[in-house]
N, C-alpha and C. Protein backbone atom coordinates (compact mmCIF):
# COMPACT_ATOMS: atom_id res chain seq x y z
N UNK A 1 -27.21 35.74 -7.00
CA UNK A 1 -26.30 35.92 -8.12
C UNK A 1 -24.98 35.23 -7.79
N UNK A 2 -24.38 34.31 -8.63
CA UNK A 2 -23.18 33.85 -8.58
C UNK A 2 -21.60 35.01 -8.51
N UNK A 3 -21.09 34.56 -7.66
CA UNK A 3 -20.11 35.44 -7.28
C UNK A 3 -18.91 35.81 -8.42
N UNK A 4 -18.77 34.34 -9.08
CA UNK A 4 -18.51 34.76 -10.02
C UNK A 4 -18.64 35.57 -11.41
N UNK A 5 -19.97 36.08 -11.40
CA UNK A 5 -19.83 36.91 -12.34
C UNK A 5 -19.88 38.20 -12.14
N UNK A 6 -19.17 38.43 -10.88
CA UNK A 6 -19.21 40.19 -10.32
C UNK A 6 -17.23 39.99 -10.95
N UNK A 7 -16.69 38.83 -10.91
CA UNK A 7 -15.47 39.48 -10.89
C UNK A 7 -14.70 39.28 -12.45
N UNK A 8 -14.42 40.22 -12.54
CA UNK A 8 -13.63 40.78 -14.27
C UNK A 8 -11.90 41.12 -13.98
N UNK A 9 -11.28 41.20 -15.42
CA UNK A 9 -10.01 41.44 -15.24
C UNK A 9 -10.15 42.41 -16.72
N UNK A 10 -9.12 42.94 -16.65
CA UNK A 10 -8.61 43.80 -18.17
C UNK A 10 -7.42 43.27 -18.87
N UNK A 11 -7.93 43.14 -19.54
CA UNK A 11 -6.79 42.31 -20.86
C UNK A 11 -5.30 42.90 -20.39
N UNK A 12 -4.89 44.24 -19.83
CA UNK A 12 -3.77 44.73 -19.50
C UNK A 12 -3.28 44.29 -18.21
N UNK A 13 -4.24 43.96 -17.55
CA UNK A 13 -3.64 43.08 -16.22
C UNK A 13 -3.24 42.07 -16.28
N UNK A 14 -3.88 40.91 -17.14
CA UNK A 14 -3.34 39.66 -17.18
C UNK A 14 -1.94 39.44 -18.32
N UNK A 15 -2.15 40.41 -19.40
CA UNK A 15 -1.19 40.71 -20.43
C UNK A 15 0.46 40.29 -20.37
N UNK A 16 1.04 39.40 -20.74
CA UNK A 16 2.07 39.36 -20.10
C UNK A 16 3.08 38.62 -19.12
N UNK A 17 2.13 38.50 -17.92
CA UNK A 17 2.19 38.04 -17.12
C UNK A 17 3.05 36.74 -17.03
N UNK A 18 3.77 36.10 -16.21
CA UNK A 18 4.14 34.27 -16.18
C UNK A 18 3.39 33.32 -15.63
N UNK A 19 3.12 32.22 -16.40
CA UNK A 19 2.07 31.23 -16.40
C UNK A 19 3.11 30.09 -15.21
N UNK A 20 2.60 30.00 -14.02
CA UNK A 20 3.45 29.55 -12.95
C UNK A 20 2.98 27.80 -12.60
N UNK A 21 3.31 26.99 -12.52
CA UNK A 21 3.06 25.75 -11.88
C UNK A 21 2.86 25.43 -10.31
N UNK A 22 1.28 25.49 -10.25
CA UNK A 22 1.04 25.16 -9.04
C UNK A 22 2.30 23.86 -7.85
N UNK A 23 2.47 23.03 -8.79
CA UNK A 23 2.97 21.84 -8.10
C UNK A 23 4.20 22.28 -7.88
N UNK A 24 5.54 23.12 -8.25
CA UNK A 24 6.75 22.69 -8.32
C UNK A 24 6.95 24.05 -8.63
N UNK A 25 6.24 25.25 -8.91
CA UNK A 25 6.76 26.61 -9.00
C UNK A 25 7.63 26.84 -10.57
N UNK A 26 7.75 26.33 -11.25
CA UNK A 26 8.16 26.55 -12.37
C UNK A 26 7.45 27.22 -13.23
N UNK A 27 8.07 27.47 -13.97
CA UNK A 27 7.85 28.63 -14.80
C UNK A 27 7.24 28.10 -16.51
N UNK A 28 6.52 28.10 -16.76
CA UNK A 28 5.93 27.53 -18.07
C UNK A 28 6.27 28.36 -19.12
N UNK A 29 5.46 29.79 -19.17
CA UNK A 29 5.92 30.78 -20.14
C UNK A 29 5.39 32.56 -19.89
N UNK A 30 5.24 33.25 -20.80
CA UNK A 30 3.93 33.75 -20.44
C UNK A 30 3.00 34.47 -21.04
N UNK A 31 1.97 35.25 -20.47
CA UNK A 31 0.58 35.09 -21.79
C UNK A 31 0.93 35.93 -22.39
N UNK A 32 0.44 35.70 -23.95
CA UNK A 32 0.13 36.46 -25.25
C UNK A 32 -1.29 36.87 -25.79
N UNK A 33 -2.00 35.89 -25.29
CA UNK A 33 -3.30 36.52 -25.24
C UNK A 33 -4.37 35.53 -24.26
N UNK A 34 -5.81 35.82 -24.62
CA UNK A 34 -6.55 35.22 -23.71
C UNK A 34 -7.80 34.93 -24.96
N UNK A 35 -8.41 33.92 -24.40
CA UNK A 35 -9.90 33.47 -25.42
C UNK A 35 -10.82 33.83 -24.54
N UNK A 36 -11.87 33.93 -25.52
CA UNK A 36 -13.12 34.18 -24.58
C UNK A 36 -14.25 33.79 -26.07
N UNK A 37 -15.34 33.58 -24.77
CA UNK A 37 -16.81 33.37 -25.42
C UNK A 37 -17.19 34.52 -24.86
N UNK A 38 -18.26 35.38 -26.34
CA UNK A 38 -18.77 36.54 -26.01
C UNK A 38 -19.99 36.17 -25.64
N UNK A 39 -20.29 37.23 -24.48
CA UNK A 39 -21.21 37.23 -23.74
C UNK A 39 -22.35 38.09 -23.91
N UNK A 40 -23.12 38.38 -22.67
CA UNK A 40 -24.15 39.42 -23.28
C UNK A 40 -23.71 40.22 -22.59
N UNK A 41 -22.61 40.55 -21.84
CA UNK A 41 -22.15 42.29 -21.30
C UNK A 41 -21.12 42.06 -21.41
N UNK A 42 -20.05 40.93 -20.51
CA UNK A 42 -18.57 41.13 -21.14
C UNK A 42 -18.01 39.51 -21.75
N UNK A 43 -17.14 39.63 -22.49
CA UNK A 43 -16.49 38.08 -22.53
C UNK A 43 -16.23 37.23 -21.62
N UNK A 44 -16.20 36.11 -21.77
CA UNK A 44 -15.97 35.43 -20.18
C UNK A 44 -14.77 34.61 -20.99
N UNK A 45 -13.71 34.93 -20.16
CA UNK A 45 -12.18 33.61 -20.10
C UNK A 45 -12.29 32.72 -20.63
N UNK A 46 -11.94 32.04 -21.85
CA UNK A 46 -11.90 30.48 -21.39
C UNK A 46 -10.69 30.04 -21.21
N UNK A 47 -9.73 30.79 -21.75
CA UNK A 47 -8.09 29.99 -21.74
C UNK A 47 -7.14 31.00 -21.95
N UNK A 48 -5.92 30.55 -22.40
CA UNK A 48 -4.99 31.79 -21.92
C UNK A 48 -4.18 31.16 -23.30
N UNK A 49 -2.96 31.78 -24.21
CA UNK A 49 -2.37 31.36 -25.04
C UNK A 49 -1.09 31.88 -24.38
N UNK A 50 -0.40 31.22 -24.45
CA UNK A 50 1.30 31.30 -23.33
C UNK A 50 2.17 31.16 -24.89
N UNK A 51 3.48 31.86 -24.36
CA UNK A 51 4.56 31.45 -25.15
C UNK A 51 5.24 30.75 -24.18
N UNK A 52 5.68 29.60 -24.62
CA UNK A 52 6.18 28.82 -23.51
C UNK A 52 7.65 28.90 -23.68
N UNK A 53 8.60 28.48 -22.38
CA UNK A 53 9.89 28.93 -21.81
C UNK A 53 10.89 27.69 -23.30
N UNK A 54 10.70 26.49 -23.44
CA UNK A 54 10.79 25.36 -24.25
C UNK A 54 10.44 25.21 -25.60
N UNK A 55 9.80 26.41 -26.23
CA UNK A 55 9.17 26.18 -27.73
C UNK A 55 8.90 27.32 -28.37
N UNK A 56 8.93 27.48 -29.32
CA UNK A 56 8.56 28.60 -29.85
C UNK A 56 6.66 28.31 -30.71
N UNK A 57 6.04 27.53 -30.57
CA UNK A 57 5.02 27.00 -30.62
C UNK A 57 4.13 27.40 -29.74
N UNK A 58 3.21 28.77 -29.31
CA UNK A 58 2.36 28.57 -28.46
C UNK A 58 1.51 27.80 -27.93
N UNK A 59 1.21 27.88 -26.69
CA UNK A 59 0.36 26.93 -26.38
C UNK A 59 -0.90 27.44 -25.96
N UNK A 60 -2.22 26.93 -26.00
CA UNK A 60 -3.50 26.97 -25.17
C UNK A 60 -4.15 26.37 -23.80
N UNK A 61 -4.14 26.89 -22.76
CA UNK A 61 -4.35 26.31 -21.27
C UNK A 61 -5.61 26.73 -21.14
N UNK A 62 -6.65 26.15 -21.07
CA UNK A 62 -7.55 25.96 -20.78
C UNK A 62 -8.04 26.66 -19.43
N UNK A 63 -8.84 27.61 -19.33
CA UNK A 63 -9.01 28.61 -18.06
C UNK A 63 -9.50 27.08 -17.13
N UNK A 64 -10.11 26.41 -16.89
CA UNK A 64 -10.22 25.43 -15.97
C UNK A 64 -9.08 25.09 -14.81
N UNK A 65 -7.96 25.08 -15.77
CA UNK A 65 -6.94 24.89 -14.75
C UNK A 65 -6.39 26.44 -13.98
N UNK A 66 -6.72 27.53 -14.51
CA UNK A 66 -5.99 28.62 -13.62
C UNK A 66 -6.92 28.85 -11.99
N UNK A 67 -5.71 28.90 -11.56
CA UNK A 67 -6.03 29.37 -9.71
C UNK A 67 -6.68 30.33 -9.54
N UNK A 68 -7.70 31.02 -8.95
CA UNK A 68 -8.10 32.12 -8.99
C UNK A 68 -7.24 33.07 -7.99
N UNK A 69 -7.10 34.14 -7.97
CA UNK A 69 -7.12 34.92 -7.03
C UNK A 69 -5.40 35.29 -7.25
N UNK A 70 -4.59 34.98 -8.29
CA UNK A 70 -2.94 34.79 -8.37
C UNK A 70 -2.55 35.83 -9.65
N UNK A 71 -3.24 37.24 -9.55
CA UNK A 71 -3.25 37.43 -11.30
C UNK A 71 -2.38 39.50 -10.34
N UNK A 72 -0.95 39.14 -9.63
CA UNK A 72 -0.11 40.24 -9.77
C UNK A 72 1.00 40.60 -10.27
N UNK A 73 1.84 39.09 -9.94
CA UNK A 73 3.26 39.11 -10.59
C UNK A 73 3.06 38.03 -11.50
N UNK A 74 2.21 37.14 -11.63
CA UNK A 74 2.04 35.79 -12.04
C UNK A 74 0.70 35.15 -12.22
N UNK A 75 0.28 34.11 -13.02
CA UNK A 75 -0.77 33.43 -12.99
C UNK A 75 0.01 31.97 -12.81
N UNK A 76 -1.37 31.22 -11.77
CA UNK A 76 -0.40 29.77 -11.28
C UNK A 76 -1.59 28.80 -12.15
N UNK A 77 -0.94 27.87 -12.61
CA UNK A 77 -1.83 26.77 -13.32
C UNK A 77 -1.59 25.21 -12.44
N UNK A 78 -3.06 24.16 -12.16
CA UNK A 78 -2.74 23.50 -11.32
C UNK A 78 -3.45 22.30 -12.31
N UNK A 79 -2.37 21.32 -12.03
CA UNK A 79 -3.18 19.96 -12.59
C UNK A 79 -2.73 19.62 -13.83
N UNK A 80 -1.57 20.85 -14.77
CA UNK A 80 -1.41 20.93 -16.19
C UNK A 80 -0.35 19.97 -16.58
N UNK A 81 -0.62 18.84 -17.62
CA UNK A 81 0.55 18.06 -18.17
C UNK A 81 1.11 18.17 -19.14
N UNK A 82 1.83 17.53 -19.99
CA UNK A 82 2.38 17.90 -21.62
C UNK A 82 0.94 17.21 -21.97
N UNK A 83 0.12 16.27 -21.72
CA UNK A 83 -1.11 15.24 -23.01
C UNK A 83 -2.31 16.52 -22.47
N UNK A 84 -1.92 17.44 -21.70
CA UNK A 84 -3.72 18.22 -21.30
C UNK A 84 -3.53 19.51 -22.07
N UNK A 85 -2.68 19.87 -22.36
CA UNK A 85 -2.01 21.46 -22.94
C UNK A 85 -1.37 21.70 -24.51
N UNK A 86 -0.46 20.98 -24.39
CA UNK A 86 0.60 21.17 -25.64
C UNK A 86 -0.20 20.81 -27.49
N UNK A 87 -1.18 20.24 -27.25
CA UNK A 87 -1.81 20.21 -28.94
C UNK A 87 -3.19 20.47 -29.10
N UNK A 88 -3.70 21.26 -27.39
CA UNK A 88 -4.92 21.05 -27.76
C UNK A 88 -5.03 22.83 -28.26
N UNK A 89 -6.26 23.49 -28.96
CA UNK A 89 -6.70 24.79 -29.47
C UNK A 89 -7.93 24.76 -28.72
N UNK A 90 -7.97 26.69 -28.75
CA UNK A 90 -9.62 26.56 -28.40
C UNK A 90 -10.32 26.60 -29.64
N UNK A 91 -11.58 26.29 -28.82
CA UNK A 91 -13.01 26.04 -29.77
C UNK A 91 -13.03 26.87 -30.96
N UNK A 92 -13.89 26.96 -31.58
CA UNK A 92 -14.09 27.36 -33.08
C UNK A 92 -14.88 28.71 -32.17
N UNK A 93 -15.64 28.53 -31.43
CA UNK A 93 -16.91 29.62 -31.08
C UNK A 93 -16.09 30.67 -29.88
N UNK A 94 -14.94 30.73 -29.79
CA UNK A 94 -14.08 31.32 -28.86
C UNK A 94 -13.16 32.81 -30.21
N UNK A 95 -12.56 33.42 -29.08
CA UNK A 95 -12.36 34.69 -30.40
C UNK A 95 -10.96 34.79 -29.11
N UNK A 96 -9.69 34.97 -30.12
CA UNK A 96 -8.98 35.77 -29.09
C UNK A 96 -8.84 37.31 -29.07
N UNK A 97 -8.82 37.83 -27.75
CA UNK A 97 -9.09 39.18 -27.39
C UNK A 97 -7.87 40.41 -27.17
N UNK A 98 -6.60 39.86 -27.78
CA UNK A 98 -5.66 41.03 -28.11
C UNK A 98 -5.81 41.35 -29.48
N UNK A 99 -6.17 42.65 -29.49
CA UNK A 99 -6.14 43.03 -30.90
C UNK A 99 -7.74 43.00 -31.35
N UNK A 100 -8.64 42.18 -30.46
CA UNK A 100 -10.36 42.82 -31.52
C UNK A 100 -11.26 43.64 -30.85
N UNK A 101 -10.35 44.65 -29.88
CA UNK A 101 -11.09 45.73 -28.98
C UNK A 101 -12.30 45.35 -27.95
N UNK A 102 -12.23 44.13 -28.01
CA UNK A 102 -13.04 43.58 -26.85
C UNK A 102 -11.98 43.39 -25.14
N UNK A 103 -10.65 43.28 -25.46
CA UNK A 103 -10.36 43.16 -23.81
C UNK A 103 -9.81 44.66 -22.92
């Protein structure tokens, strides 16, 4: 069994939180909610929706880029630019999970 699917979070842990820059420690924004594709026992992550520090325009980060293992005072994102983040949405087949009693 893949290791990854023993490990889960609760929508109240990540809730909140500041979306941190691996490279340079800065501060991006922080989450408002999270996407997920439903699964057959729980949702699985795909991305995170940040209010960012610069806009009043949320943004969508793509779970690909989050660090694992960084989810107490902060979540760190690695690899993220303004052309990989700032206009893209998630998928049509993704649901966000504050507010539809799934997180």
């Amino acid at each position: 069994m893949n290791v990854d699917t023993l490990n889960f979070l609760f929508l109240s842990q990540i809730l909140t939180l500041l979306v941190v820059r691996a490279e340079d420690g800065s501060i991006i924004g922080r989450i408002v909610d999270l996407t997920a594709a439903v699964g057959p026992v729980y949702p699985r992550i795909t991305g995170l929706i940040v209010s960012p520090r610069w806009q009043r325009k949320q943004i969508f980060i793509p779970w690909s880029f989050v660090k694992r293992n960084t989810f107490r005072k902060s979540v760190t994102v690695a690899g993220l630019t303004a052309q990989n983040h700032e206009f893209s949405s998630p998928a049509d087949a993704q649901i966000l999970l504050r507010g539809s009693g799934l997180g």
